[in-house]
C-alpha atoms as a PDB file:
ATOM      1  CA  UNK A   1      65.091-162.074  46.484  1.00  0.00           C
ATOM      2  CA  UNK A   2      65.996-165.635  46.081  1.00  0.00           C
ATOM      3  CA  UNK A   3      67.343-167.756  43.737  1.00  0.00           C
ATOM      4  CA  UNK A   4      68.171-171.510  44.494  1.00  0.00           C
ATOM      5  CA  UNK A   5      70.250-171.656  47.280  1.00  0.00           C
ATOM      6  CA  UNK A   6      71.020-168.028  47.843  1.00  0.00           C
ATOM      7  CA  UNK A   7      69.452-164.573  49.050  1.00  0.00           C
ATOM      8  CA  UNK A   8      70.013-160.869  48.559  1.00  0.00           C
ATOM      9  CA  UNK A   9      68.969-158.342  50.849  1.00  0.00           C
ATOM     10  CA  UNK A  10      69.242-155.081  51.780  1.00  0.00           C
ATOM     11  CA  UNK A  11      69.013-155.846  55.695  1.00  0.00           C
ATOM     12  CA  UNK A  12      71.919-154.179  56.794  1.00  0.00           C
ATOM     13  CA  UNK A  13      71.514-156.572  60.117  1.00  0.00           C
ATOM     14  CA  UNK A  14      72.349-159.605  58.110  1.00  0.00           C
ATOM     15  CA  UNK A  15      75.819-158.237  57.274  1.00  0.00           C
ATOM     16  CA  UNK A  16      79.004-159.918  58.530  1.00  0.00           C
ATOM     17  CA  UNK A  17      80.913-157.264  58.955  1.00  0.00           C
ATOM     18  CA  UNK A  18      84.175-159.400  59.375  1.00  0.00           C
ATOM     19  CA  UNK A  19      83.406-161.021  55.679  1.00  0.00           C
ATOM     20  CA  UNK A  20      83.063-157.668  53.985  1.00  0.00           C
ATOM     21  CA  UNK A  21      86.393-155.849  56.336  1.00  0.00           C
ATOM     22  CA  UNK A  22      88.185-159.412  55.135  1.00  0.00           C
ATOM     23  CA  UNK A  23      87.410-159.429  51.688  1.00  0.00           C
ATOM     24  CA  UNK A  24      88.109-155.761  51.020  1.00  0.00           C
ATOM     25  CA  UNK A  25      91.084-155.413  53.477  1.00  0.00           C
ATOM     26  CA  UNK A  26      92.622-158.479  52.281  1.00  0.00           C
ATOM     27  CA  UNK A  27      91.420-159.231  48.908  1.00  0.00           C
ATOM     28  CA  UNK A  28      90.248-156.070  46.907  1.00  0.00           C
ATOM     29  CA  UNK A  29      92.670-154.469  45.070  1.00  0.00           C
ATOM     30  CA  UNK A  30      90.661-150.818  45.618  1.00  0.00           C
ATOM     31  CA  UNK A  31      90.691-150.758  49.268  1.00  0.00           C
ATOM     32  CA  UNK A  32      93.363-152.964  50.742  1.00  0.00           C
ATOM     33  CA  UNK A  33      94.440-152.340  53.966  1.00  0.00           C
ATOM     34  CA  UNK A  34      91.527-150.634  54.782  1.00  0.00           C
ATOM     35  CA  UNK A  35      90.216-150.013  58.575  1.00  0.00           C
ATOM     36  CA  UNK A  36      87.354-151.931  60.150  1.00  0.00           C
ATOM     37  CA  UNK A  37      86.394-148.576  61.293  1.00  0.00           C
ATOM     38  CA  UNK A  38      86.006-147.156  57.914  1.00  0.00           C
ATOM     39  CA  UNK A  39      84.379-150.302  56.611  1.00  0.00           C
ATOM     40  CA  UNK A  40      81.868-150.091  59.233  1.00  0.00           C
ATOM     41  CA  UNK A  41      81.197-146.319  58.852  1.00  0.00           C
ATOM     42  CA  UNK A  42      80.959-147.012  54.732  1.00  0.00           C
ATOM     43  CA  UNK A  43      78.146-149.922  55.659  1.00  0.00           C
ATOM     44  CA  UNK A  44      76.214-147.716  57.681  1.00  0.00           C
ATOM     45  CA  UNK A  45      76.794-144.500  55.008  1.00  0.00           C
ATOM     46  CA  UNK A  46      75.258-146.134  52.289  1.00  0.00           C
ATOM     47  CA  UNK A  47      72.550-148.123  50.735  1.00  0.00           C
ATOM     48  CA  UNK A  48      73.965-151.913  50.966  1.00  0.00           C
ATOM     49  CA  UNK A  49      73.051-155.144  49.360  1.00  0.00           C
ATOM     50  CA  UNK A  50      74.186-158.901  50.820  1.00  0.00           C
ATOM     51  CA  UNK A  51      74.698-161.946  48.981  1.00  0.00           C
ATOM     52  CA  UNK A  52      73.889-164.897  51.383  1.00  0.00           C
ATOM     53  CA  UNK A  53      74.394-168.507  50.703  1.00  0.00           C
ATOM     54  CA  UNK A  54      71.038-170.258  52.656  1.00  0.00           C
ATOM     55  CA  UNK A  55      71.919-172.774  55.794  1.00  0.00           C
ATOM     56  CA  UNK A  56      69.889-175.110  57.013  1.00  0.00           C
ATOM     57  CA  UNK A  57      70.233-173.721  60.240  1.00  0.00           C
ATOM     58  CA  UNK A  58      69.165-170.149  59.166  1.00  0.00           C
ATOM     59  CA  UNK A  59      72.429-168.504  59.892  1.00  0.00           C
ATOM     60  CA  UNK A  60      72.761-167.747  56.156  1.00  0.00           C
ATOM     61  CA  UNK A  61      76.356-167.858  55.269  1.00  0.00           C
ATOM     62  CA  UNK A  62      77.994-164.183  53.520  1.00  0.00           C
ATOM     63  CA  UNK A  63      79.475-164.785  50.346  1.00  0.00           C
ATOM     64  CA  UNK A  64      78.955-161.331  48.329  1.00  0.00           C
ATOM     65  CA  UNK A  65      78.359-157.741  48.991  1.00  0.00           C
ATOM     66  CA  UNK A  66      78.079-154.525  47.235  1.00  0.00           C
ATOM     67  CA  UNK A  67      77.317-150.884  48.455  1.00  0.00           C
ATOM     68  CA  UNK A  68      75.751-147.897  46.666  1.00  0.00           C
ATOM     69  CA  UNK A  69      76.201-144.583  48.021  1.00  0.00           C
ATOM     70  CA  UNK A  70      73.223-142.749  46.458  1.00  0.00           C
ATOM     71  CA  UNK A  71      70.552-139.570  47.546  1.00  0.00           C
ATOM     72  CA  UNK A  72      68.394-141.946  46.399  1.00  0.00           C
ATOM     73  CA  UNK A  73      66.639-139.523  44.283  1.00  0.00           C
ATOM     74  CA  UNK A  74      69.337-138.538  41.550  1.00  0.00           C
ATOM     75  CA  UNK A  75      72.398-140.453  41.660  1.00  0.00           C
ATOM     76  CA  UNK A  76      73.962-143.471  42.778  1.00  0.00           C
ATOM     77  CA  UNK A  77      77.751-144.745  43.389  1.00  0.00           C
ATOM     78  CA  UNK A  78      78.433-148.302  43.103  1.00  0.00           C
ATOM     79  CA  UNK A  79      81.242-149.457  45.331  1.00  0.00           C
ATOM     80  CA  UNK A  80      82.402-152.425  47.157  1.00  0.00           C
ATOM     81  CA  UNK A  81      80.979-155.024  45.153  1.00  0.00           C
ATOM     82  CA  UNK A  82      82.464-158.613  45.444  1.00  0.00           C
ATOM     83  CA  UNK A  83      81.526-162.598  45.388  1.00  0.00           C
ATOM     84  CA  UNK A  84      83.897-164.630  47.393  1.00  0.00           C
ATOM     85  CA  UNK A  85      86.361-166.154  45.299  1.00  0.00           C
ATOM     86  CA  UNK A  86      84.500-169.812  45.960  1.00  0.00           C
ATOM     87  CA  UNK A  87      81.096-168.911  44.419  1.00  0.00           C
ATOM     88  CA  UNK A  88      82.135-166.928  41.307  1.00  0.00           C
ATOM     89  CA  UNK A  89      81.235-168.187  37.925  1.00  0.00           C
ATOM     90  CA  UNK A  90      77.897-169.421  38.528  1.00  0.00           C
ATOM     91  CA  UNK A  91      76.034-166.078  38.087  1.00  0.00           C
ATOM     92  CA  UNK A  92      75.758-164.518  41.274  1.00  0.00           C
ATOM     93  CA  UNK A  93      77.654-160.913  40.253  1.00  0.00           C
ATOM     94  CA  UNK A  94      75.220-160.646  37.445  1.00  0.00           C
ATOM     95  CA  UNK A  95      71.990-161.184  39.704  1.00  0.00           C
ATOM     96  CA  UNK A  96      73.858-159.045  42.672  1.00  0.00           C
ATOM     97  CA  UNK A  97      73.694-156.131  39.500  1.00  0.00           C
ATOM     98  CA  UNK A  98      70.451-156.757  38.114  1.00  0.00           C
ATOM     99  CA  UNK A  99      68.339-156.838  41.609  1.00  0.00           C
ATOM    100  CA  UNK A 100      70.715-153.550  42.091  1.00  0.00           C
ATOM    101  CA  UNK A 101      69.628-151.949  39.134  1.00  0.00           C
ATOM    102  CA  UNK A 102      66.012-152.954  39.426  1.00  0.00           C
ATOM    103  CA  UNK A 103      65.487-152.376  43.189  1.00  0.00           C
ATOM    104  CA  UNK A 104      62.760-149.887  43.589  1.00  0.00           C
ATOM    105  CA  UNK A 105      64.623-147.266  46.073  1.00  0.00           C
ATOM    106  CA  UNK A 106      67.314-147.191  43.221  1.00  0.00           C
ATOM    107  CA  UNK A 107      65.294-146.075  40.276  1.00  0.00           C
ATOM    108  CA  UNK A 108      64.797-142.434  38.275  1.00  0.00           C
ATOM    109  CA  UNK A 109      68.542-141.563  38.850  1.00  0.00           C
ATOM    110  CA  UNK A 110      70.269-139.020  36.540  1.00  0.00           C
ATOM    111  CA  UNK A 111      72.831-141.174  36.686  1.00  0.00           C
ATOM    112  CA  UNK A 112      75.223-144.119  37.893  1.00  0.00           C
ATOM    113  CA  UNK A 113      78.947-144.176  38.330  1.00  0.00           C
ATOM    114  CA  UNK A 114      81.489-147.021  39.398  1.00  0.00           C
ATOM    115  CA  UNK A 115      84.810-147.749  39.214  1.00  0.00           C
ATOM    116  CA  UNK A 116      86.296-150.761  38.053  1.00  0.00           C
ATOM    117  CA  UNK A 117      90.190-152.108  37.182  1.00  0.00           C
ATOM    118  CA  UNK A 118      88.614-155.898  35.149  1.00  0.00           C
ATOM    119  CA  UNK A 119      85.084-156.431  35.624  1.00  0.00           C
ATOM    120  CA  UNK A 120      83.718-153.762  32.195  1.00  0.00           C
ATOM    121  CA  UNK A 121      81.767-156.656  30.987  1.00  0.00           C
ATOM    122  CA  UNK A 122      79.835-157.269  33.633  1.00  0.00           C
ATOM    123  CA  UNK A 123      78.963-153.909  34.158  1.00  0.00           C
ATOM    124  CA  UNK A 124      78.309-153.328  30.281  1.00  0.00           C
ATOM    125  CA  UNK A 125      75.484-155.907  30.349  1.00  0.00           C
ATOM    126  CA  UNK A 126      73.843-153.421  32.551  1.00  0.00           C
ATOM    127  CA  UNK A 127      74.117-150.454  30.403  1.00  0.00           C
ATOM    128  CA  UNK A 128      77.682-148.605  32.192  1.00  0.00           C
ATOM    129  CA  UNK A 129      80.018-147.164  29.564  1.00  0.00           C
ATOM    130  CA  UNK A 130      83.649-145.996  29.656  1.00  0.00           C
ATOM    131  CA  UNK A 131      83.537-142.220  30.344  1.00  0.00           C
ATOM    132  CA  UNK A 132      83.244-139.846  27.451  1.00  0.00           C
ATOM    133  CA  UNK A 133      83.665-136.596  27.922  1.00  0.00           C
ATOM    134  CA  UNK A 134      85.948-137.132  30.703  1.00  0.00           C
ATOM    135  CA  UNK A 135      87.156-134.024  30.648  1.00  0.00           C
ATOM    136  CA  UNK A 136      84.377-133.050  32.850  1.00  0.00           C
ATOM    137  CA  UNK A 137      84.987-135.502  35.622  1.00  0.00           C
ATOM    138  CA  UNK A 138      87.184-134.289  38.254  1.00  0.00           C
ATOM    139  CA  UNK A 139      88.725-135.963  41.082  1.00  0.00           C
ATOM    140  CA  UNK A 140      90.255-134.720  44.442  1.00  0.00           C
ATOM    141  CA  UNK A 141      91.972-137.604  45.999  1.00  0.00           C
ATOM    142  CA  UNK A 142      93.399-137.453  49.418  1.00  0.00           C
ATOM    143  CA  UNK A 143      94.782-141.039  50.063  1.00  0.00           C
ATOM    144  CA  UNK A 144      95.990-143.390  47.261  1.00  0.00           C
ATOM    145  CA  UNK A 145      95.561-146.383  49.663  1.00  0.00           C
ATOM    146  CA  UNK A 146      95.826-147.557  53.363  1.00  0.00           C
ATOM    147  CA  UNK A 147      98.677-148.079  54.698  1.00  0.00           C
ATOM    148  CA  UNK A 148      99.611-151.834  55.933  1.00  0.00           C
ATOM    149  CA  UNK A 149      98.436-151.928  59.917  1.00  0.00           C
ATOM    150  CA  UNK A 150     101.904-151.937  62.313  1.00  0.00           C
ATOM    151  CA  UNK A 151     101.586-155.067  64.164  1.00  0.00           C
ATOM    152  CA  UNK A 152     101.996-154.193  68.037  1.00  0.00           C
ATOM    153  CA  UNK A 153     104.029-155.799  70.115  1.00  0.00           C
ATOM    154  CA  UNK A 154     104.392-155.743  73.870  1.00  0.00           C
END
């Protein structure tokens, strides 16, 4: 999957771990703090896609990611997805979804679900809607957020 200057794939050896633990430790607003550990255990959980700006050198440089936890057979959880502050607004979170949505492993799904704080537009181009029924959805939640690391000192 490429498109000008950039790649997707779903080669989970291609992932730079410390650019996804970075962006979603630092950066996210839905998993800050969050462990290396954890991130790495997520990655290897679940189905991932990479959004790779091409070098010359073929050491493509990381600049997106998303994850979708999924049976691949009836449903699928979209998660983690991002675009480094430096490359938004030239399309990339819009071809991320659609090569998401259309990716062959992906399709025949009951159903999707995702959660989002300010990106419902993007995710409404793809055909996501704001819960109805919601009084069927329920939630156990264990942990609100990660705590802030204590720095050690000798």
């Amino acid at each position: 999957m490429l498109q000008d200057d950039f790649i997707i794939s779903t080669d989970k050896s291609k992932i730079d771990i410390n650019v996804v633990y970075n962006y979603l430790s630092k950066e996210s607003y839905w998993a800050k703090n969050i462990p290396m550990a954890i991130v790495a255990k997520a990655i290897d959980g679940a189905f991932c896609f990479g959004v790779y700006k091409k070098e010359v050198n073929d050491a493509d440089q990381q600049i997106g990611f998303a994850r979708v936890i999924t049976d691949k057979a009836t449903f699928g959880y979209l998660a983690d997805v991002f675009i480094v502050e430096q490359y938004r607004g030239i399309g990339l979170s819009k071809w991320l979804m659609k090569e998401i949505m259309e990716h062959p492993e992906l399709q025949g799904f009951r159903g999707w679900m995702l959660g989002t704080k300010d990106a419902h537009t993007l995710y409404e181009r793809f055909g996501f809607k704001r819960l109805q029924n919601s009084e069927r959805i329920m939630r156990l939640s264990l942990l609100e957020g990660y705590p802030e690391e204590e720095s050690v000192t000798g």
